[in-house]
PDB file of N, CA and C in Angstrom:
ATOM      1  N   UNK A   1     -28.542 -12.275 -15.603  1.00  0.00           N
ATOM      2  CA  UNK A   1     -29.670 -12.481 -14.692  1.00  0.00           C
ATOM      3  C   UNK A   1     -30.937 -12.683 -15.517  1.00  0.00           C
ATOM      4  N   UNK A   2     -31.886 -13.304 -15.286  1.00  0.00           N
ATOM      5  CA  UNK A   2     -32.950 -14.210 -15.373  1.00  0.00           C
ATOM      6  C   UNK A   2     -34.112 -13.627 -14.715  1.00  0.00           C
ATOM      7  N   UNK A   3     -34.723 -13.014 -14.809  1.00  0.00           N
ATOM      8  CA  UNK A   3     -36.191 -12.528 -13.719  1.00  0.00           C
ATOM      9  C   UNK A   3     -37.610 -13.015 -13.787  1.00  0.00           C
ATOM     10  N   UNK A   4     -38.499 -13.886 -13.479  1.00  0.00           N
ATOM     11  CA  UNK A   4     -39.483 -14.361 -13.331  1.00  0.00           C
ATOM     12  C   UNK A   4     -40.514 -13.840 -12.803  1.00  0.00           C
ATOM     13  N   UNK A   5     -41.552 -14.066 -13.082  1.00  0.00           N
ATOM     14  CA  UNK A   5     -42.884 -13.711 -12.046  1.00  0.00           C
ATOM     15  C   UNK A   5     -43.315 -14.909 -12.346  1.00  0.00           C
ATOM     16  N   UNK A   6     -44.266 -15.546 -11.351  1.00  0.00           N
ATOM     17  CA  UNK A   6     -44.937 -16.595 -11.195  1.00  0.00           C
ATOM     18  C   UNK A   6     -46.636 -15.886 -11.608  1.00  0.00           C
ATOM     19  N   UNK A   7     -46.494 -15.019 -11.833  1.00  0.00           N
ATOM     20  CA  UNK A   7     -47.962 -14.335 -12.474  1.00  0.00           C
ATOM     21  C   UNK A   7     -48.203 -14.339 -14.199  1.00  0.00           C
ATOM     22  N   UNK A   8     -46.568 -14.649 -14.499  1.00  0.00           N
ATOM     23  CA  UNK A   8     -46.649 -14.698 -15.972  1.00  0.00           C
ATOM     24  C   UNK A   8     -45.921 -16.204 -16.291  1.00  0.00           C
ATOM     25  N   UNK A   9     -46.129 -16.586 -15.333  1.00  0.00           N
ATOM     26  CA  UNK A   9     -45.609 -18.568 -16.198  1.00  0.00           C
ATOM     27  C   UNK A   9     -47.063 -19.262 -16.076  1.00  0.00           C
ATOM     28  N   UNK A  10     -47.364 -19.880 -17.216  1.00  0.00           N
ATOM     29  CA  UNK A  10     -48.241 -20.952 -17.023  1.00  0.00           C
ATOM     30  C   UNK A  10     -48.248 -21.875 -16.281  1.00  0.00           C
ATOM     31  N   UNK A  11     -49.929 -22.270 -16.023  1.00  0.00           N
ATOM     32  CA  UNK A  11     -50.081 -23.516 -15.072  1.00  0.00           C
ATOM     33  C   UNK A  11     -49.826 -24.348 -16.229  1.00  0.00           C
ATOM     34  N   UNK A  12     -49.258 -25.994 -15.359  1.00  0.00           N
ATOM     35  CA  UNK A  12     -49.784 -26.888 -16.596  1.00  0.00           C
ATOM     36  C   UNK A  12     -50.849 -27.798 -15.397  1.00  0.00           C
ATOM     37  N   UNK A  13     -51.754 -28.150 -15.958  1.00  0.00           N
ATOM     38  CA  UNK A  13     -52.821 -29.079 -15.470  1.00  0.00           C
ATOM     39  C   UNK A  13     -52.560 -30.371 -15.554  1.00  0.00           C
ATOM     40  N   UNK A  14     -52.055 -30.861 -14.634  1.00  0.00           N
ATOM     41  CA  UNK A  14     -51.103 -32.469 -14.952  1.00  0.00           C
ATOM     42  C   UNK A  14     -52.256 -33.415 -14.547  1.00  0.00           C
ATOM     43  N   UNK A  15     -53.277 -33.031 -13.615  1.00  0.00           N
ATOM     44  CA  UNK A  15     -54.571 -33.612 -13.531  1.00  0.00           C
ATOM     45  C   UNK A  15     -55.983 -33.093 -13.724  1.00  0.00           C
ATOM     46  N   UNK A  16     -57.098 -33.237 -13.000  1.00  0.00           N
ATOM     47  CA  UNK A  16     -58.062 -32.502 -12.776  1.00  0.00           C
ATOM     48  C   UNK A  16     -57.726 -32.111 -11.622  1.00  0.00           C
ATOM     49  N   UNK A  17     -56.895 -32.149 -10.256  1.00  0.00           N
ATOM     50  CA  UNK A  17     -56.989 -31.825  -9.386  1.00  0.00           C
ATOM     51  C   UNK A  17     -55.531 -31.366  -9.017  1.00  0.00           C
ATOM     52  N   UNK A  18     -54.698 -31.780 -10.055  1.00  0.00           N
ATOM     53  CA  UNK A  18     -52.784 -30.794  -9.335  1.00  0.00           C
ATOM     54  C   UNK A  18     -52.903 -30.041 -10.837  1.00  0.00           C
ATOM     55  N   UNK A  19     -51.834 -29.177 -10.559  1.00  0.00           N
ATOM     56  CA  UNK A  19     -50.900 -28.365 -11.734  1.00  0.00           C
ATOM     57  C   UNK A  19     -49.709 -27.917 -10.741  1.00  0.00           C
ATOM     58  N   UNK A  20     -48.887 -27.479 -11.788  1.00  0.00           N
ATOM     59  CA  UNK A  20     -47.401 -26.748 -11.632  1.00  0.00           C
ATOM     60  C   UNK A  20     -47.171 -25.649 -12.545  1.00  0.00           C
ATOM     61  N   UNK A  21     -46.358 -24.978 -12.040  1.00  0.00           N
ATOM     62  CA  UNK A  21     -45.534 -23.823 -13.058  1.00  0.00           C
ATOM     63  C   UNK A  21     -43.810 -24.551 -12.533  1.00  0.00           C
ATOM     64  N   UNK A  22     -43.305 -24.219 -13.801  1.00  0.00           N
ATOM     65  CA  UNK A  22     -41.544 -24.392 -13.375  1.00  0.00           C
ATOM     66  C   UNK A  22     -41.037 -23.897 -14.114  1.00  0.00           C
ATOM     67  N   UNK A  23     -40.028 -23.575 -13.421  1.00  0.00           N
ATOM     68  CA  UNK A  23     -38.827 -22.538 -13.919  1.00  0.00           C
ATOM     69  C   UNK A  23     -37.500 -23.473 -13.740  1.00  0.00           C
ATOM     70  N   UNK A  24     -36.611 -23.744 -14.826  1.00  0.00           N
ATOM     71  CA  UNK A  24     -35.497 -24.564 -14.766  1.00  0.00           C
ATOM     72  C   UNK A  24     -34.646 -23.804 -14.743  1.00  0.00           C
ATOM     73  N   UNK A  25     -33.479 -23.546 -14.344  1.00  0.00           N
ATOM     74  CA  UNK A  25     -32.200 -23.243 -14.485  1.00  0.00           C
ATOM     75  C   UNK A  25     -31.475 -24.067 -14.871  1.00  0.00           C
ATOM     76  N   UNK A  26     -29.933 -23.538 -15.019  1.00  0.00           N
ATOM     77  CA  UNK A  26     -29.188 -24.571 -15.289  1.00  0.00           C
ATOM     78  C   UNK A  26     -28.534 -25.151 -14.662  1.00  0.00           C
ATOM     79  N   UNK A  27     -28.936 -25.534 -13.376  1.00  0.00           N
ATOM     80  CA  UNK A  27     -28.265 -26.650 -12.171  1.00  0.00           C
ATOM     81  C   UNK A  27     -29.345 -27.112 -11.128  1.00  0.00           C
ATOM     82  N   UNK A  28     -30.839 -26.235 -11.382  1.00  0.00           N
ATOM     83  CA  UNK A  28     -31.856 -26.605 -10.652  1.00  0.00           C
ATOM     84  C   UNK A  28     -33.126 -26.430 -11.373  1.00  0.00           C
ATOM     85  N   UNK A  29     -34.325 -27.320 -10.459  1.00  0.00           N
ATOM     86  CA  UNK A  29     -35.776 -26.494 -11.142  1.00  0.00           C
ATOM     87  C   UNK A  29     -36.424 -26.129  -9.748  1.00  0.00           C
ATOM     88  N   UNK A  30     -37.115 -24.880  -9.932  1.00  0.00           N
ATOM     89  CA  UNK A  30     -38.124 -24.764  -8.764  1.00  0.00           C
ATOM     90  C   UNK A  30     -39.533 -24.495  -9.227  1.00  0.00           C
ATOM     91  N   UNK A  31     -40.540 -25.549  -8.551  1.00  0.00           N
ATOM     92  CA  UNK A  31     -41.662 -25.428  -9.141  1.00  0.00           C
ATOM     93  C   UNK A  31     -42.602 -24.450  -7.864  1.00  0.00           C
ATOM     94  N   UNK A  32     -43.904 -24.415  -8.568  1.00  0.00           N
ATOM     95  CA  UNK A  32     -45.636 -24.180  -7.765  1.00  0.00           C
ATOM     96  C   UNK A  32     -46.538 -25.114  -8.015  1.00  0.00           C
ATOM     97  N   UNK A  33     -46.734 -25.793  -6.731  1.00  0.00           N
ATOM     98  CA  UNK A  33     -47.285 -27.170  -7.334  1.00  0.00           C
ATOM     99  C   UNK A  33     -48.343 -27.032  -6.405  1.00  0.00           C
ATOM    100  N   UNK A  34     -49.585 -27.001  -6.938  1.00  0.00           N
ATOM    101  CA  UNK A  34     -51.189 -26.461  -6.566  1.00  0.00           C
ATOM    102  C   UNK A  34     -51.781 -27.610  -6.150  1.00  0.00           C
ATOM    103  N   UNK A  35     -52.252 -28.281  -5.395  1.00  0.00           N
ATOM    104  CA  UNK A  35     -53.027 -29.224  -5.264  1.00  0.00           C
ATOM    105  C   UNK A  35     -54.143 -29.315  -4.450  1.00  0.00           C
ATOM    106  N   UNK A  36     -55.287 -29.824  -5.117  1.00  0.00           N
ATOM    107  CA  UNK A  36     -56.440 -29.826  -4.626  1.00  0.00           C
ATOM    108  C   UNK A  36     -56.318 -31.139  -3.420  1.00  0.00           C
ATOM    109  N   UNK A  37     -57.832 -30.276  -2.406  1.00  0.00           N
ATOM    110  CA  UNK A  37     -57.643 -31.641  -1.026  1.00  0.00           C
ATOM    111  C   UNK A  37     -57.560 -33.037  -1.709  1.00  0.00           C
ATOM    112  N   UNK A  38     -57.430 -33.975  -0.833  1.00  0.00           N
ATOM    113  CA  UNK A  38     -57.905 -35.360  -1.151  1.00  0.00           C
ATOM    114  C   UNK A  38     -56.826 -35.672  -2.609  1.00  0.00           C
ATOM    115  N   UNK A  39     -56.180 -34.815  -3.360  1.00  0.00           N
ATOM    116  CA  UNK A  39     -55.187 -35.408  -4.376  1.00  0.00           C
ATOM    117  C   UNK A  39     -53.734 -36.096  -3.858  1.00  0.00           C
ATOM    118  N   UNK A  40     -53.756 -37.183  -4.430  1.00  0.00           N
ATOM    119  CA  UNK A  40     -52.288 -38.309  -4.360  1.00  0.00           C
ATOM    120  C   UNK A  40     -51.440 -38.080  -5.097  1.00  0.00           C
ATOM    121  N   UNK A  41     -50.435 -37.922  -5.152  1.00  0.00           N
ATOM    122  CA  UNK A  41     -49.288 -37.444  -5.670  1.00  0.00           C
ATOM    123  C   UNK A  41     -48.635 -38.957  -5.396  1.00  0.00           C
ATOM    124  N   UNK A  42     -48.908 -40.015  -6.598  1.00  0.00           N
ATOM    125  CA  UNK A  42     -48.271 -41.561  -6.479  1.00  0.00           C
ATOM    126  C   UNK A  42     -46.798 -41.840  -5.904  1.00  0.00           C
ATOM    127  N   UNK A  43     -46.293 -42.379  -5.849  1.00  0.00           N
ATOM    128  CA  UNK A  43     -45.555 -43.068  -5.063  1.00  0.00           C
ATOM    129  C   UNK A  43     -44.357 -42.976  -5.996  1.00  0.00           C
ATOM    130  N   UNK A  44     -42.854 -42.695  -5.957  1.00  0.00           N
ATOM    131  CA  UNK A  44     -41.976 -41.995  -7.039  1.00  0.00           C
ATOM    132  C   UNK A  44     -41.308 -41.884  -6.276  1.00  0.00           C
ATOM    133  N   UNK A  45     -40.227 -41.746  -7.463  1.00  0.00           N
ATOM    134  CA  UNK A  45     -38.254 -41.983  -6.785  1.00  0.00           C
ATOM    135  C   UNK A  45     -37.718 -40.948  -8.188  1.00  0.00           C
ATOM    136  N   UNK A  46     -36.881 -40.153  -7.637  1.00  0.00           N
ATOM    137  CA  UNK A  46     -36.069 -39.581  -8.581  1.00  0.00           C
ATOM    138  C   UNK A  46     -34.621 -39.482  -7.946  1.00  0.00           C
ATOM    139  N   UNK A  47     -33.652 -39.020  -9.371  1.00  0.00           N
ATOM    140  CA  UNK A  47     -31.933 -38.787  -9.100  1.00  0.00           C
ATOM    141  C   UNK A  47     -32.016 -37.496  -8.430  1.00  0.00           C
ATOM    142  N   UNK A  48     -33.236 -36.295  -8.339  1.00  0.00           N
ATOM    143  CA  UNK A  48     -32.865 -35.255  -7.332  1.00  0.00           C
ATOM    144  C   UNK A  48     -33.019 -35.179  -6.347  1.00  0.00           C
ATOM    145  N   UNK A  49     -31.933 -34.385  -5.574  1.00  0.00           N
ATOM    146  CA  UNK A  49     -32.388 -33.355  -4.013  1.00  0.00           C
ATOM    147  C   UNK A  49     -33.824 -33.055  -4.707  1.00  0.00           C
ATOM    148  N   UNK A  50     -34.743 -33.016  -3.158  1.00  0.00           N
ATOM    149  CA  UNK A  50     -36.014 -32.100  -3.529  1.00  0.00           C
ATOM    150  C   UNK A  50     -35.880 -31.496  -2.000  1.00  0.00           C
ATOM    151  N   UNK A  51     -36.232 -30.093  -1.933  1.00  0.00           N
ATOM    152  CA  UNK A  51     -36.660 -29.490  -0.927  1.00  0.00           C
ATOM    153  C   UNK A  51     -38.012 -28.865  -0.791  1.00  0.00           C
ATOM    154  N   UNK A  52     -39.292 -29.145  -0.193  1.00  0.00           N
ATOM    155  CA  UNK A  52     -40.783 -28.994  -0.442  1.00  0.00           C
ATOM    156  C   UNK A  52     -40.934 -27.826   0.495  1.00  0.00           C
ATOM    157  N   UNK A  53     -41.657 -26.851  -0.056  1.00  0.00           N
ATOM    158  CA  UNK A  53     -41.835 -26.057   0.923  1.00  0.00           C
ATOM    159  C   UNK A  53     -43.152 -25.492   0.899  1.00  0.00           C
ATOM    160  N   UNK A  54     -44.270 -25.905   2.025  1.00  0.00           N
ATOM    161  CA  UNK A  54     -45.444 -25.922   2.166  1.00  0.00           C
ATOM    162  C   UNK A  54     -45.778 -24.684   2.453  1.00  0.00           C
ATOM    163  N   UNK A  55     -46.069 -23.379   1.354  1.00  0.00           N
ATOM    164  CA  UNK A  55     -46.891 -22.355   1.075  1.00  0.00           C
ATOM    165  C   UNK A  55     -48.271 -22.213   1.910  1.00  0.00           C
ATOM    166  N   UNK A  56     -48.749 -22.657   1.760  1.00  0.00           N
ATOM    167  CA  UNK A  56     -50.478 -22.895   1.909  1.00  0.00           C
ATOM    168  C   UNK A  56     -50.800 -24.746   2.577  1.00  0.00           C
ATOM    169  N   UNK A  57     -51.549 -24.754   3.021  1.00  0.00           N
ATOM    170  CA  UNK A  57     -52.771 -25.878   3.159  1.00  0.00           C
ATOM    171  C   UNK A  57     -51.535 -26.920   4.409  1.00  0.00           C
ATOM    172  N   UNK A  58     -51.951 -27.942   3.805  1.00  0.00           N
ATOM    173  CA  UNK A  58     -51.501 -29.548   4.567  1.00  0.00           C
ATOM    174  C   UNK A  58     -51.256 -30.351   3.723  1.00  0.00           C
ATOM    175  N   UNK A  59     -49.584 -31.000   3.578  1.00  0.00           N
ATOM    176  CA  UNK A  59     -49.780 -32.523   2.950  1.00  0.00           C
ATOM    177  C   UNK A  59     -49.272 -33.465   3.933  1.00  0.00           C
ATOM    178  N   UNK A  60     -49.613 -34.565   3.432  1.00  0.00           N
ATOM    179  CA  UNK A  60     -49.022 -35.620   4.259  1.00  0.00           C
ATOM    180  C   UNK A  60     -47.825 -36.350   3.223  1.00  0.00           C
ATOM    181  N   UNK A  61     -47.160 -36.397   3.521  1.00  0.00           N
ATOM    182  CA  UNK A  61     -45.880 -36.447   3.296  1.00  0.00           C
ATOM    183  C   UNK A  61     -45.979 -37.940   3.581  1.00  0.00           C
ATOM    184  N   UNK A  62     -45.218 -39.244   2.634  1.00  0.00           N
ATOM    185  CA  UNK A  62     -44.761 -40.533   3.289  1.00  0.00           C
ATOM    186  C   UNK A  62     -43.208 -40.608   2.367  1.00  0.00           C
ATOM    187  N   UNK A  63     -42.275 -40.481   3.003  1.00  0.00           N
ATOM    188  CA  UNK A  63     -40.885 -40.608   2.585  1.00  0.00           C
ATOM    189  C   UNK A  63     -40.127 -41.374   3.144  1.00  0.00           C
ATOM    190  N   UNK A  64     -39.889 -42.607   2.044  1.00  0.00           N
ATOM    191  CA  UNK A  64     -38.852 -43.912   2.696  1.00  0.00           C
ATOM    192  C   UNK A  64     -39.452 -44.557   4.005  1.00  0.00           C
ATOM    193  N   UNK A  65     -40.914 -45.168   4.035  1.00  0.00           N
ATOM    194  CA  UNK A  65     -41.151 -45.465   5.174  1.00  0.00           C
ATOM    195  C   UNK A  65     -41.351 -44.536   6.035  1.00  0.00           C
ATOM    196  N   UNK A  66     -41.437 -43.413   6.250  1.00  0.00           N
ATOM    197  CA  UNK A  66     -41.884 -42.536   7.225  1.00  0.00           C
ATOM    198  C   UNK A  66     -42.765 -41.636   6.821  1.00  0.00           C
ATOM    199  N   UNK A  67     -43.772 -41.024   7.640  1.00  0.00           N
ATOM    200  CA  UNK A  67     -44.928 -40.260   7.141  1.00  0.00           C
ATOM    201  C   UNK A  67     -44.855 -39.169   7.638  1.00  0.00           C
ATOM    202  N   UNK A  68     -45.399 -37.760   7.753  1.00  0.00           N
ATOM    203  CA  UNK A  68     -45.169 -36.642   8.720  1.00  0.00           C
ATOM    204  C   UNK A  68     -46.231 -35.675   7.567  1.00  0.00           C
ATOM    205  N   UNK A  69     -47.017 -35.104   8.752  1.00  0.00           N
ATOM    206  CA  UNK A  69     -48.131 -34.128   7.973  1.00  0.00           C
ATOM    207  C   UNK A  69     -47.511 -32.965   8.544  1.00  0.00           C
ATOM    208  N   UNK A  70     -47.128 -32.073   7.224  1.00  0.00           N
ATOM    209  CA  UNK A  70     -46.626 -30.749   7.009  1.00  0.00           C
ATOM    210  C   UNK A  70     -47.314 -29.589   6.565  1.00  0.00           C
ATOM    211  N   UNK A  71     -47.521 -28.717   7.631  1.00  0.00           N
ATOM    212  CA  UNK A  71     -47.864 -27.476   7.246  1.00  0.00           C
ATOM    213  C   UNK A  71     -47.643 -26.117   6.704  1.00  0.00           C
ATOM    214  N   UNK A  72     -48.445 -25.493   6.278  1.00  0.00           N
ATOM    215  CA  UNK A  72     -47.746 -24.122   6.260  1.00  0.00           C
ATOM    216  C   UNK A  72     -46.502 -23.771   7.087  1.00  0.00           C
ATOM    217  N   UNK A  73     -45.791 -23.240   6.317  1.00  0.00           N
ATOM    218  CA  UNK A  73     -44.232 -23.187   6.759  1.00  0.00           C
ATOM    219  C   UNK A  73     -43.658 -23.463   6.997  1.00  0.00           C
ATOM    220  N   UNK A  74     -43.744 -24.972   6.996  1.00  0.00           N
ATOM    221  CA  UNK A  74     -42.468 -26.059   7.134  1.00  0.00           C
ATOM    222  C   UNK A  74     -41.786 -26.495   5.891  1.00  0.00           C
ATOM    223  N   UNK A  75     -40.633 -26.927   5.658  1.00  0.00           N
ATOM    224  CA  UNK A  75     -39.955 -27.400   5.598  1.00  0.00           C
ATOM    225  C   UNK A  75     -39.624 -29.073   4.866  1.00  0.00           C
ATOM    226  N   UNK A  76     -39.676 -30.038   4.093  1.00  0.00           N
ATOM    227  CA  UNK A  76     -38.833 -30.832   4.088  1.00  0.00           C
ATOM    228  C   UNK A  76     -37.895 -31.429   2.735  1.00  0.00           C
ATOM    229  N   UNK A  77     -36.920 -32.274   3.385  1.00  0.00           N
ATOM    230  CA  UNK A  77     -36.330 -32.408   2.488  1.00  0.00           C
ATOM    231  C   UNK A  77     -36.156 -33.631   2.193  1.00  0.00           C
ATOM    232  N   UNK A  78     -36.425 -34.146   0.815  1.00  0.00           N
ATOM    233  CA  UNK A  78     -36.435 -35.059   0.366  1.00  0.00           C
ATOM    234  C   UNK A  78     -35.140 -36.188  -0.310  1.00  0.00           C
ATOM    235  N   UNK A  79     -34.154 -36.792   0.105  1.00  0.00           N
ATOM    236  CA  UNK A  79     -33.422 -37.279  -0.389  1.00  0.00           C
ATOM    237  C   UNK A  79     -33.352 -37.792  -1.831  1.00  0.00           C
ATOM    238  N   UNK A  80     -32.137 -37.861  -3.112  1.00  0.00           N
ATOM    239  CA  UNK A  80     -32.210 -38.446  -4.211  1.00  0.00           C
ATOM    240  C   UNK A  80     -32.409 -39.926  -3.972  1.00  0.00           C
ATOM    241  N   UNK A  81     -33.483 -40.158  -4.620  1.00  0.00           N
ATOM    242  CA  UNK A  81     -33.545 -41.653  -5.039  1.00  0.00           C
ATOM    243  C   UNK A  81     -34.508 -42.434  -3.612  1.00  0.00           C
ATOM    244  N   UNK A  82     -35.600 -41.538  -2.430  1.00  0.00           N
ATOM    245  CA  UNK A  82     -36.174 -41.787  -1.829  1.00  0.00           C
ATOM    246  C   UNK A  82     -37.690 -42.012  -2.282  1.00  0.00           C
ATOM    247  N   UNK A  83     -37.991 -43.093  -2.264  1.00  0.00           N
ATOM    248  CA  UNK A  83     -39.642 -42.630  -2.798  1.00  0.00           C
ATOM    249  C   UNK A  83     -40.606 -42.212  -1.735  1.00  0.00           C
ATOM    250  N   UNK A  84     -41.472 -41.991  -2.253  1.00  0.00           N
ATOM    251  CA  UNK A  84     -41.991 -40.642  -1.564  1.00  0.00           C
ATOM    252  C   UNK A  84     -43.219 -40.600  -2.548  1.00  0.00           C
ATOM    253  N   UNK A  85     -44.269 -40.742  -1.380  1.00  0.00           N
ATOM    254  CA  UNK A  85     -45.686 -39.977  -2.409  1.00  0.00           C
ATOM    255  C   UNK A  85     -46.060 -38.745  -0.787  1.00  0.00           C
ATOM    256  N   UNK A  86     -47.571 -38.246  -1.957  1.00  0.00           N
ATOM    257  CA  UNK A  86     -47.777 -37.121  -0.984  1.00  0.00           C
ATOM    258  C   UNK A  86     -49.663 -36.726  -1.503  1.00  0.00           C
ATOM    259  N   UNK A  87     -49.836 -36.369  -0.313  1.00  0.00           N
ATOM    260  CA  UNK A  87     -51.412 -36.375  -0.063  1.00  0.00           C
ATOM    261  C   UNK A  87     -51.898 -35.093   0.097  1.00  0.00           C
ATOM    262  N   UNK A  88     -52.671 -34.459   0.048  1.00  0.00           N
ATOM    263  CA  UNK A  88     -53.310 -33.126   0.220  1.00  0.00           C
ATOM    264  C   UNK A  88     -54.590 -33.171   0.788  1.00  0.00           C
ATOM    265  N   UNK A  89     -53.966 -32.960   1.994  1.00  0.00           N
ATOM    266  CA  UNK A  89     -55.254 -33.036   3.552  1.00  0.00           C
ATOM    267  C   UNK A  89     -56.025 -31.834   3.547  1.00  0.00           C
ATOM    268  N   UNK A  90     -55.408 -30.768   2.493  1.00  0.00           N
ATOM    269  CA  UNK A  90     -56.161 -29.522   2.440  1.00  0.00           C
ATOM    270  C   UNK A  90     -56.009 -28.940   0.893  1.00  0.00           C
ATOM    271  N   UNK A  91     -56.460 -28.078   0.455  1.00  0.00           N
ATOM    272  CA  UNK A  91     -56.166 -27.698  -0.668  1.00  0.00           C
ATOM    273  C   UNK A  91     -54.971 -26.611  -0.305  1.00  0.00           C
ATOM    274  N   UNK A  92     -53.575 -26.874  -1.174  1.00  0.00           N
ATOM    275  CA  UNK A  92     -52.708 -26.479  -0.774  1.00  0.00           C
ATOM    276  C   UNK A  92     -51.347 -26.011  -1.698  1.00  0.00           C
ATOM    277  N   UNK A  93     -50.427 -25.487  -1.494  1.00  0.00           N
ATOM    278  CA  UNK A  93     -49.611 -24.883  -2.446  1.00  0.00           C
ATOM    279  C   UNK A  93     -48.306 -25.243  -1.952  1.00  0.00           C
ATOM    280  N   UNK A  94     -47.311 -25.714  -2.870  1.00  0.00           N
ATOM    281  CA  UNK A  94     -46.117 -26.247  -2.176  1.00  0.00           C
ATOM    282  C   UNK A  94     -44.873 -25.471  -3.431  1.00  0.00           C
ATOM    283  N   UNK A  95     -43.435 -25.227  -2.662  1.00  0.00           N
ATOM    284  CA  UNK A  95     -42.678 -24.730  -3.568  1.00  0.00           C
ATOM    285  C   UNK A  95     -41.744 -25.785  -3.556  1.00  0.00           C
ATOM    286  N   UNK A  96     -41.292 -26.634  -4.767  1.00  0.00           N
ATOM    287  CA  UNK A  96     -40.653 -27.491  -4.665  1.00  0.00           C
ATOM    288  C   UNK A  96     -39.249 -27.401  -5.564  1.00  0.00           C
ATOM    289  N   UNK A  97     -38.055 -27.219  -4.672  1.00  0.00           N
ATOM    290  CA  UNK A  97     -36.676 -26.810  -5.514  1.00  0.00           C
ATOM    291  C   UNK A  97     -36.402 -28.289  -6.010  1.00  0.00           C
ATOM    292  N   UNK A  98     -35.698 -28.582  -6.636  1.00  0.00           N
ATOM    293  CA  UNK A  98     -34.734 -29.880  -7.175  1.00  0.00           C
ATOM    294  C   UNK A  98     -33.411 -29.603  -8.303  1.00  0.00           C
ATOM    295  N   UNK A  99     -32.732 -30.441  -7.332  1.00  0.00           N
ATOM    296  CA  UNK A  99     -31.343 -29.990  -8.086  1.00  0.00           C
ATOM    297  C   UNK A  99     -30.547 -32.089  -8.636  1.00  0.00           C
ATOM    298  N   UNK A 100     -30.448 -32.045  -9.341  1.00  0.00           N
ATOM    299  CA  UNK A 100     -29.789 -31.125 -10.489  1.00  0.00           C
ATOM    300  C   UNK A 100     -31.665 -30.780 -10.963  1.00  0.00           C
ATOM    301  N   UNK A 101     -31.567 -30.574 -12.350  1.00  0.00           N
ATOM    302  CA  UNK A 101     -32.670 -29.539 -13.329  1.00  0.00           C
ATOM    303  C   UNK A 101     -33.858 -31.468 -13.292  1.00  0.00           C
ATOM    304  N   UNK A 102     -35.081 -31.162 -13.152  1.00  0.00           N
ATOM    305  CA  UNK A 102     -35.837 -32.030 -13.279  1.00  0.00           C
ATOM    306  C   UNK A 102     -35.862 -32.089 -14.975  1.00  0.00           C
ATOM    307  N   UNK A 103     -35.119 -33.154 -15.381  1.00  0.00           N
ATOM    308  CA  UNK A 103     -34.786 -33.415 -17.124  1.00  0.00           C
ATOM    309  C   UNK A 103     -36.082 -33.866 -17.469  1.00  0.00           C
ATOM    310  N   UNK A 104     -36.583 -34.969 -16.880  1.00  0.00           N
ATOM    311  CA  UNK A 104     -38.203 -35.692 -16.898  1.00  0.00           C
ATOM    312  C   UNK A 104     -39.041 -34.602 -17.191  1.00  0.00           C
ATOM    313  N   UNK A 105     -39.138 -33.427 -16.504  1.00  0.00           N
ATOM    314  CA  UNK A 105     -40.225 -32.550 -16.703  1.00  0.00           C
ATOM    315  C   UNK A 105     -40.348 -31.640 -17.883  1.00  0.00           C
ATOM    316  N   UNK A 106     -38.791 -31.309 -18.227  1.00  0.00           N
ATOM    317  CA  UNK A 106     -38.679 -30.700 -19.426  1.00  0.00           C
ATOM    318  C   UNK A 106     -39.270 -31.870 -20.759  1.00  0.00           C
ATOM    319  N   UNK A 107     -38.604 -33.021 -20.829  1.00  0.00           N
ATOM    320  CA  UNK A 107     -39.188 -34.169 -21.684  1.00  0.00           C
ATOM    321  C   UNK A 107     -40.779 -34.387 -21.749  1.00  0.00           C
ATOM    322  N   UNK A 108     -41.040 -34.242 -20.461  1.00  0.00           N
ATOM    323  CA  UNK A 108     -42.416 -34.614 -20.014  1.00  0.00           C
ATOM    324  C   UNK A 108     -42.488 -36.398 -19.594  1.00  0.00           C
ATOM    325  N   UNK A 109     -41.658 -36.669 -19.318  1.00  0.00           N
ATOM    326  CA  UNK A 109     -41.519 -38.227 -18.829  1.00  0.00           C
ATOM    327  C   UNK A 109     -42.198 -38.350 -17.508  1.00  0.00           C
ATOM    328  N   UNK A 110     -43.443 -37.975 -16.735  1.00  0.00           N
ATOM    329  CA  UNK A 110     -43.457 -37.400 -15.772  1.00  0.00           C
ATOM    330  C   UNK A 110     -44.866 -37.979 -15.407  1.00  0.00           C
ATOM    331  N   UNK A 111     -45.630 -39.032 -16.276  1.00  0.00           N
ATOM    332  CA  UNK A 111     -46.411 -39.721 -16.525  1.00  0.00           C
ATOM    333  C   UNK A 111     -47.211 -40.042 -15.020  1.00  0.00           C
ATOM    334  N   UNK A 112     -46.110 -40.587 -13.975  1.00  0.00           N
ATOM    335  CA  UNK A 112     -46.861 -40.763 -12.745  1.00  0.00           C
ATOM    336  C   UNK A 112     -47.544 -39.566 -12.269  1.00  0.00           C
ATOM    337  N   UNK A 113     -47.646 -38.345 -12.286  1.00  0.00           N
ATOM    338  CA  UNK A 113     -48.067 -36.945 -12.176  1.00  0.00           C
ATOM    339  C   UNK A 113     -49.598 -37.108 -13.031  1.00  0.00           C
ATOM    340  N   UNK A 114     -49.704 -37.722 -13.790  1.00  0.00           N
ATOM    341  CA  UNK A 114     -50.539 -37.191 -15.754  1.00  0.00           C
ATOM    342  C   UNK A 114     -51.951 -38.201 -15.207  1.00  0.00           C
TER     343      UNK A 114
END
C-alpha cells in the first residue's frame, strides 16, 4: 500500500491560471486540477478513460461535439480518444482519474496544458 496526502504533493503551475498535483499508479493517474475562472483547457484527444469530477466551481465541458456545464458534484466521463476542451465559468477544482497511467504527463509531453 501506497498512502498520499494531497497536502504534501506539489502543485505544478502548467499556466498562470491552471496547475495540477498527480499521483500515478500503475494502471491509473488521478489528478487536482485547479483552475482559475475564464481558463481554456485547449481542445485534446488522448488513449485514456478520463472520469472528471467537479470538486468546486463550474466548467463547461465540450466533448465530441457536445457541451454540458458541470457543477459541483457531478460527474463526467470522458471517452478514449474523444476530444474535449474545457472552460472554467468559475474558479474551480476538478478530480480527474485516467486509466491506463497518463505516460504524457510523466514525460511532460503535455505541451497543450503549458
Amino acid at each position: 500500500m501506497t498512502l498520499y496526502h494531497w497536502s504534501q504533493i506539489n502543485k505544478e503551475r502548467l499556466n498562470p491560471r491552471l496547475e495540477r498535483q498527480a499521483i500515478h499508479g500503475e494502471r491509473m493517474t488521478v489528478a487536482r486540477i485547479f483552475l482559475e475562472k475564464g481558463v481554456l483547457v485547449p481542445s485534446h484527444a488522448h488513449e485514456n478513460e478520463q472520469i472528471s469530477m467537479v470538486a468546486e466551481g463550474k466548467l463547461r465541458f465540450h466533448i465530441d461535439g457536445e457541451e454540458e456545464v458541470v457543477e459541483a458534484g457531478a460527474v463526467v466521463v470522458i471517452p478514449p480518444g474523444a476530444p474535449h476542451f474545457v472552460q472554467a465559468l468559475e474558479n474551480s477544482v476538478a478530480i480527474d482519474l485516467f486509466s491506463p497511467v497518463r505516460e504524457d504527463w510523466r514525460r511532460g509531453d503535455d505541451a497543450y496544458l503549458r
